[in-house]
N, C-alpha and C. Protein backbone atom coordinates (compact mmCIF):
# COMPACT_ATOMS: atom_id res chain seq x y z
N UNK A 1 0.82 -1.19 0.00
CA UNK A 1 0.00 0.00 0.00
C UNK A 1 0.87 1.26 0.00
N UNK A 2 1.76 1.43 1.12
CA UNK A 2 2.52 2.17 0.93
C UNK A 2 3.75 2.67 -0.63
N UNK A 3 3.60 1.72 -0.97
CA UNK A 3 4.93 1.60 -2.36
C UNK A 3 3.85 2.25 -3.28
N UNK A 4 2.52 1.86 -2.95
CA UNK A 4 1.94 2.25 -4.65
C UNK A 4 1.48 3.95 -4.19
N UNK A 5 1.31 4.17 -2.79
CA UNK A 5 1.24 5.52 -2.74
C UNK A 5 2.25 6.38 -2.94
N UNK A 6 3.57 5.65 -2.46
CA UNK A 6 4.97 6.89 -2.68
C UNK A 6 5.00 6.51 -4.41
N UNK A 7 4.67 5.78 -5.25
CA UNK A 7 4.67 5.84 -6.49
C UNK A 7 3.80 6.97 -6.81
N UNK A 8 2.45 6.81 -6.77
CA UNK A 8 1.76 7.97 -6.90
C UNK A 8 1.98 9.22 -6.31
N UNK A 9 2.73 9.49 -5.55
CA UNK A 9 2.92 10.95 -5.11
C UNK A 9 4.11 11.45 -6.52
N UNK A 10 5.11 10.48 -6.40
CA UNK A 10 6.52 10.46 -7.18
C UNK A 10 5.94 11.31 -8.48
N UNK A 11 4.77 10.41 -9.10
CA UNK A 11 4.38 10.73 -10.30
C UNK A 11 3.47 11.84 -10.44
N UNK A 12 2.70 12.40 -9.43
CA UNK A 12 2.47 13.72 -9.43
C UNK A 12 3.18 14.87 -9.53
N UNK A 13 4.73 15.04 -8.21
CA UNK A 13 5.65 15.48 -8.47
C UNK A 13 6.07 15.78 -9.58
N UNK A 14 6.03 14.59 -10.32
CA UNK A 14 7.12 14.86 -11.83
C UNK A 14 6.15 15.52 -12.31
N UNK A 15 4.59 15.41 -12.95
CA UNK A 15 3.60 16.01 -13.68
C UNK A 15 3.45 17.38 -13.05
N UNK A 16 3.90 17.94 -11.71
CA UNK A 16 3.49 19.30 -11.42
C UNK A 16 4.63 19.94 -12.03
N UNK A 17 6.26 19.08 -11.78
CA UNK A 17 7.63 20.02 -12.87
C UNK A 17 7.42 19.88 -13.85
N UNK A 18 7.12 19.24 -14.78
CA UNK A 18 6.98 19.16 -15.94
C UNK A 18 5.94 20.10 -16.50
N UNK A 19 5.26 20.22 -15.80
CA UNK A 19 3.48 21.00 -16.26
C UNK A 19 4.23 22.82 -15.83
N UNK A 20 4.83 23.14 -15.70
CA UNK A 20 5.54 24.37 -15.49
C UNK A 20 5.75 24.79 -16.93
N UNK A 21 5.67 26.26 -17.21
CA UNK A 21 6.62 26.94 -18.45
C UNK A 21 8.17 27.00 -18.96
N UNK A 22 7.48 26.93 -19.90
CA UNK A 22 9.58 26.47 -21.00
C UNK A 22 10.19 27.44 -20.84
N UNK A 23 9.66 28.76 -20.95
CA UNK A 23 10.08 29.92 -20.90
C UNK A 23 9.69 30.82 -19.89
N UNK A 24 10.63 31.43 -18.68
CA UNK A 24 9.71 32.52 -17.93
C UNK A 24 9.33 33.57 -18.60
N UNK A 25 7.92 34.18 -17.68
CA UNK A 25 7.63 35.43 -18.72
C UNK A 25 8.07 36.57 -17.63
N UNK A 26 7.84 37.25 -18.49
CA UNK A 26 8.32 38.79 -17.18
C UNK A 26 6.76 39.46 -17.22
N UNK A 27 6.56 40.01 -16.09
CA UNK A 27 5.76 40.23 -15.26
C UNK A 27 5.56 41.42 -15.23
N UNK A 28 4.87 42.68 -16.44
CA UNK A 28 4.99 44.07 -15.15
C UNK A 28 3.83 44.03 -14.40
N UNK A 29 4.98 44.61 -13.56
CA UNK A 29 3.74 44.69 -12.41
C UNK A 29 3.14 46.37 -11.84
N UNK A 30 3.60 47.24 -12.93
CA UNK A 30 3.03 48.27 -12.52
C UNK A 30 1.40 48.49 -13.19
N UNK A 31 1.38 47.30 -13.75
CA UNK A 31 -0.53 47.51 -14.38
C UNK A 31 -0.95 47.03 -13.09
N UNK A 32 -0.85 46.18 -11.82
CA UNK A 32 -1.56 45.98 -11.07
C UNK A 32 -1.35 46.93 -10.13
N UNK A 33 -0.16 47.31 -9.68
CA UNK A 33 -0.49 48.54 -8.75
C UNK A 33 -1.11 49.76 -8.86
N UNK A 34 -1.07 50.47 -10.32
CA UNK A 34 -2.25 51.39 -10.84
C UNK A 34 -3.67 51.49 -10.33
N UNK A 35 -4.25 49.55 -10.24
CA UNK A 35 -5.53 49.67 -10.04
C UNK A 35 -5.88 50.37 -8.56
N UNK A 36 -6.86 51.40 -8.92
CA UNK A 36 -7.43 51.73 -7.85
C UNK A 36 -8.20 51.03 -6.65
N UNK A 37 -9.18 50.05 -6.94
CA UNK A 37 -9.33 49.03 -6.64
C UNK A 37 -8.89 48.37 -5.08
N UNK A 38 -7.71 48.19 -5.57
CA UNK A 38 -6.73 47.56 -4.80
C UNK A 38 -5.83 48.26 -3.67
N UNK A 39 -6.10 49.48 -4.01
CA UNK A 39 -5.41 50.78 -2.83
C UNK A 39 -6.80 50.55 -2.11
N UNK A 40 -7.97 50.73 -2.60
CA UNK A 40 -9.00 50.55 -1.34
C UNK A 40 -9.10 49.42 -0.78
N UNK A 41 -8.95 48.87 -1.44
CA UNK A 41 -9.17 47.19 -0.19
C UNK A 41 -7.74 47.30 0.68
N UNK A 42 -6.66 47.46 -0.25
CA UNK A 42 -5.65 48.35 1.01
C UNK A 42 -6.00 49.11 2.19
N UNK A 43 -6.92 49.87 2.17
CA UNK A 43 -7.22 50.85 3.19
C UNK A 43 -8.08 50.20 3.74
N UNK A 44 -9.26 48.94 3.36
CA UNK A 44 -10.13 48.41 3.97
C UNK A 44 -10.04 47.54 4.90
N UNK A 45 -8.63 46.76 5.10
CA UNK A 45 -8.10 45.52 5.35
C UNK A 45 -8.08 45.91 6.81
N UNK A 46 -7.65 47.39 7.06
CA UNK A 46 -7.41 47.07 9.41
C UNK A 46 -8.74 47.28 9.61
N UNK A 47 -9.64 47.67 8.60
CA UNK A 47 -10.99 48.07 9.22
C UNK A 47 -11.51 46.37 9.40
N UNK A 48 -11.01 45.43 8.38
CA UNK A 48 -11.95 44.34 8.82
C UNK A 48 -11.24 43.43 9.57
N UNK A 49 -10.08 43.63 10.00
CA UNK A 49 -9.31 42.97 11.25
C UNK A 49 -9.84 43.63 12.43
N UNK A 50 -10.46 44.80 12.47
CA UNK A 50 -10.72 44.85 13.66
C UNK A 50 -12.06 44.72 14.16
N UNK A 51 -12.82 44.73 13.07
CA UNK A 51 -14.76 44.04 13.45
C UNK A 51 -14.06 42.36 13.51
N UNK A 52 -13.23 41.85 12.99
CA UNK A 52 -13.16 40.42 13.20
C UNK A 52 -12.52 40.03 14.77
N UNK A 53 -11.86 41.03 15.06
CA UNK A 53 -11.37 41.04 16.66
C UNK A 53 -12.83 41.90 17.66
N UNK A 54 -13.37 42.85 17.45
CA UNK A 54 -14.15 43.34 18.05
C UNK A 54 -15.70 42.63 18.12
N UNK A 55 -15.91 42.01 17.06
CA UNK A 55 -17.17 41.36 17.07
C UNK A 55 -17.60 39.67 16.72
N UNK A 56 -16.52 39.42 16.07
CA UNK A 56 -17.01 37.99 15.80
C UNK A 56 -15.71 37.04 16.71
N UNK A 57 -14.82 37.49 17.28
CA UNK A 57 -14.14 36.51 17.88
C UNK A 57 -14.87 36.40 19.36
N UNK A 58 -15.27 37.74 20.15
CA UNK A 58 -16.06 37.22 21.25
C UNK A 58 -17.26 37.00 21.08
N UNK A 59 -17.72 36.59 19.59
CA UNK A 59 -19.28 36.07 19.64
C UNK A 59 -19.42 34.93 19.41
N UNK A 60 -17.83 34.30 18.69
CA UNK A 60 -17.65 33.02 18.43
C UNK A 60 -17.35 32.33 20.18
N UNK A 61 -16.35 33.24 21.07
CA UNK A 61 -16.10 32.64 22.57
C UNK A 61 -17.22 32.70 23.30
N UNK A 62 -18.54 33.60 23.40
CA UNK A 62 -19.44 33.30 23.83
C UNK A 62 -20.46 31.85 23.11
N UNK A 63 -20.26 31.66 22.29
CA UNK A 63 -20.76 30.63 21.40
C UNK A 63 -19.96 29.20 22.12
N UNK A 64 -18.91 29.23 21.87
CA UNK A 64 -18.17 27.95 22.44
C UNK A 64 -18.25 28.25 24.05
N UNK A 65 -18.55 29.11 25.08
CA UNK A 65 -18.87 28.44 26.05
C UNK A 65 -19.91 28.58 26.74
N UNK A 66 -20.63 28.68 25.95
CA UNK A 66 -22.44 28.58 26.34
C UNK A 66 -23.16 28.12 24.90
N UNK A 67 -22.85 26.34 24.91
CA UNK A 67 -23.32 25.65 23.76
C UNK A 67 -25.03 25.51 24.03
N UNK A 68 -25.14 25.59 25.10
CA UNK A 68 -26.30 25.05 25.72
C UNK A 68 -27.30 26.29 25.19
N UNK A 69 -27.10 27.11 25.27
CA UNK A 69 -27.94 28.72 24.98
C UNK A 69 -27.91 28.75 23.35
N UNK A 70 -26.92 28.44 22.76
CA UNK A 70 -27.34 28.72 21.60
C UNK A 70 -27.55 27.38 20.63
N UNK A 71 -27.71 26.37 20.77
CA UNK A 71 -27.67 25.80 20.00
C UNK A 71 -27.13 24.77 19.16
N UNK A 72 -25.70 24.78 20.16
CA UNK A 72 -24.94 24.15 19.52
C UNK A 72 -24.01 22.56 20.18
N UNK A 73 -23.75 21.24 19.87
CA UNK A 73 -23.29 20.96 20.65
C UNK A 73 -22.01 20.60 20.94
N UNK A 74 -21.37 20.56 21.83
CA UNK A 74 -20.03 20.99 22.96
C UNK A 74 -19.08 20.14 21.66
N UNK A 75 -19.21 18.91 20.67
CA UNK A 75 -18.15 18.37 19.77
C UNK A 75 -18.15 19.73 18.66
N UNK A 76 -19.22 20.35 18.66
CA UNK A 76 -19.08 21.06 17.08
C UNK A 76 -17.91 22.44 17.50
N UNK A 77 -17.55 22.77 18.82
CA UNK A 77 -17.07 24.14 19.32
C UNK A 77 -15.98 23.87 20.66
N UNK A 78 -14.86 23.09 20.33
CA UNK A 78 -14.34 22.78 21.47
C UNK A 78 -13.77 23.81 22.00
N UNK A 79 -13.39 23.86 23.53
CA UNK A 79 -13.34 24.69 24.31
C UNK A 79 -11.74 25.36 24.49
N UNK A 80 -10.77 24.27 23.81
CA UNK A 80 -9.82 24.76 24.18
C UNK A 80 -9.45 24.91 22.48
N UNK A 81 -10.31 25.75 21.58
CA UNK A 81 -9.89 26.38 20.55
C UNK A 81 -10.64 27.81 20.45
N UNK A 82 -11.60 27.82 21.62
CA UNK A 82 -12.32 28.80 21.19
C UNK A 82 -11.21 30.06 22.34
N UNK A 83 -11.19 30.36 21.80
CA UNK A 83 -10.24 32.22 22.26
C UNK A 83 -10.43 33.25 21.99
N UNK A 84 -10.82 34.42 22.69
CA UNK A 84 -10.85 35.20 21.73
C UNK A 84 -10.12 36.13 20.61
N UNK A 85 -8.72 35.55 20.79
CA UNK A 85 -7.73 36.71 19.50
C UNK A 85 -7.74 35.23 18.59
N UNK A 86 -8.43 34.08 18.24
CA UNK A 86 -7.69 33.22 17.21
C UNK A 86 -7.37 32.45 17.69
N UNK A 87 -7.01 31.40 17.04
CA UNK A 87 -6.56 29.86 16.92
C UNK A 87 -5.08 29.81 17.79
């Protein structure tokens, strides 16, 4: 079992180098920094780190330790992952 899986990994390996370009291309990259777009989600990004710290991490820790109130049970929300800054 093992031999025919390290075969099959082997042969993926080779199909992911092989499946690569003959030639690199060059890249500019000043058409993507132009986009405007992308400067705002720049500017948007601490605004949604901090509703994700201010509102949904202690609604997720009130959730994991009061399964009983909302709904949920104690395997779906274990206790020693629920925190409130994250994993």
């Amino acid at each position: 079992m093992r031999k025919g899986v390290a075969i099959l990994m082997a042969a993926l390996l080779l199909a992911l180098c092989l499946s690569g370009p003959a030639v690199a291309q060059q890249v500019d990259e000043t058409v993507y920094n132009d986009y405007p777009g992308r400067w705002i989600v720049y500017g948007l990004h601490p605004v949604g780190v901090v509703l994700d710290l201010a509102l949904v991490k202690p609604l997720t820790f009130a959730v994991c330790t009061m399964p009983w109130l909302f709904g949920v049970s104690p395997q779906e929300c274990p206790l020693e992952q629920a925190t409130p800054y994250g994993d």
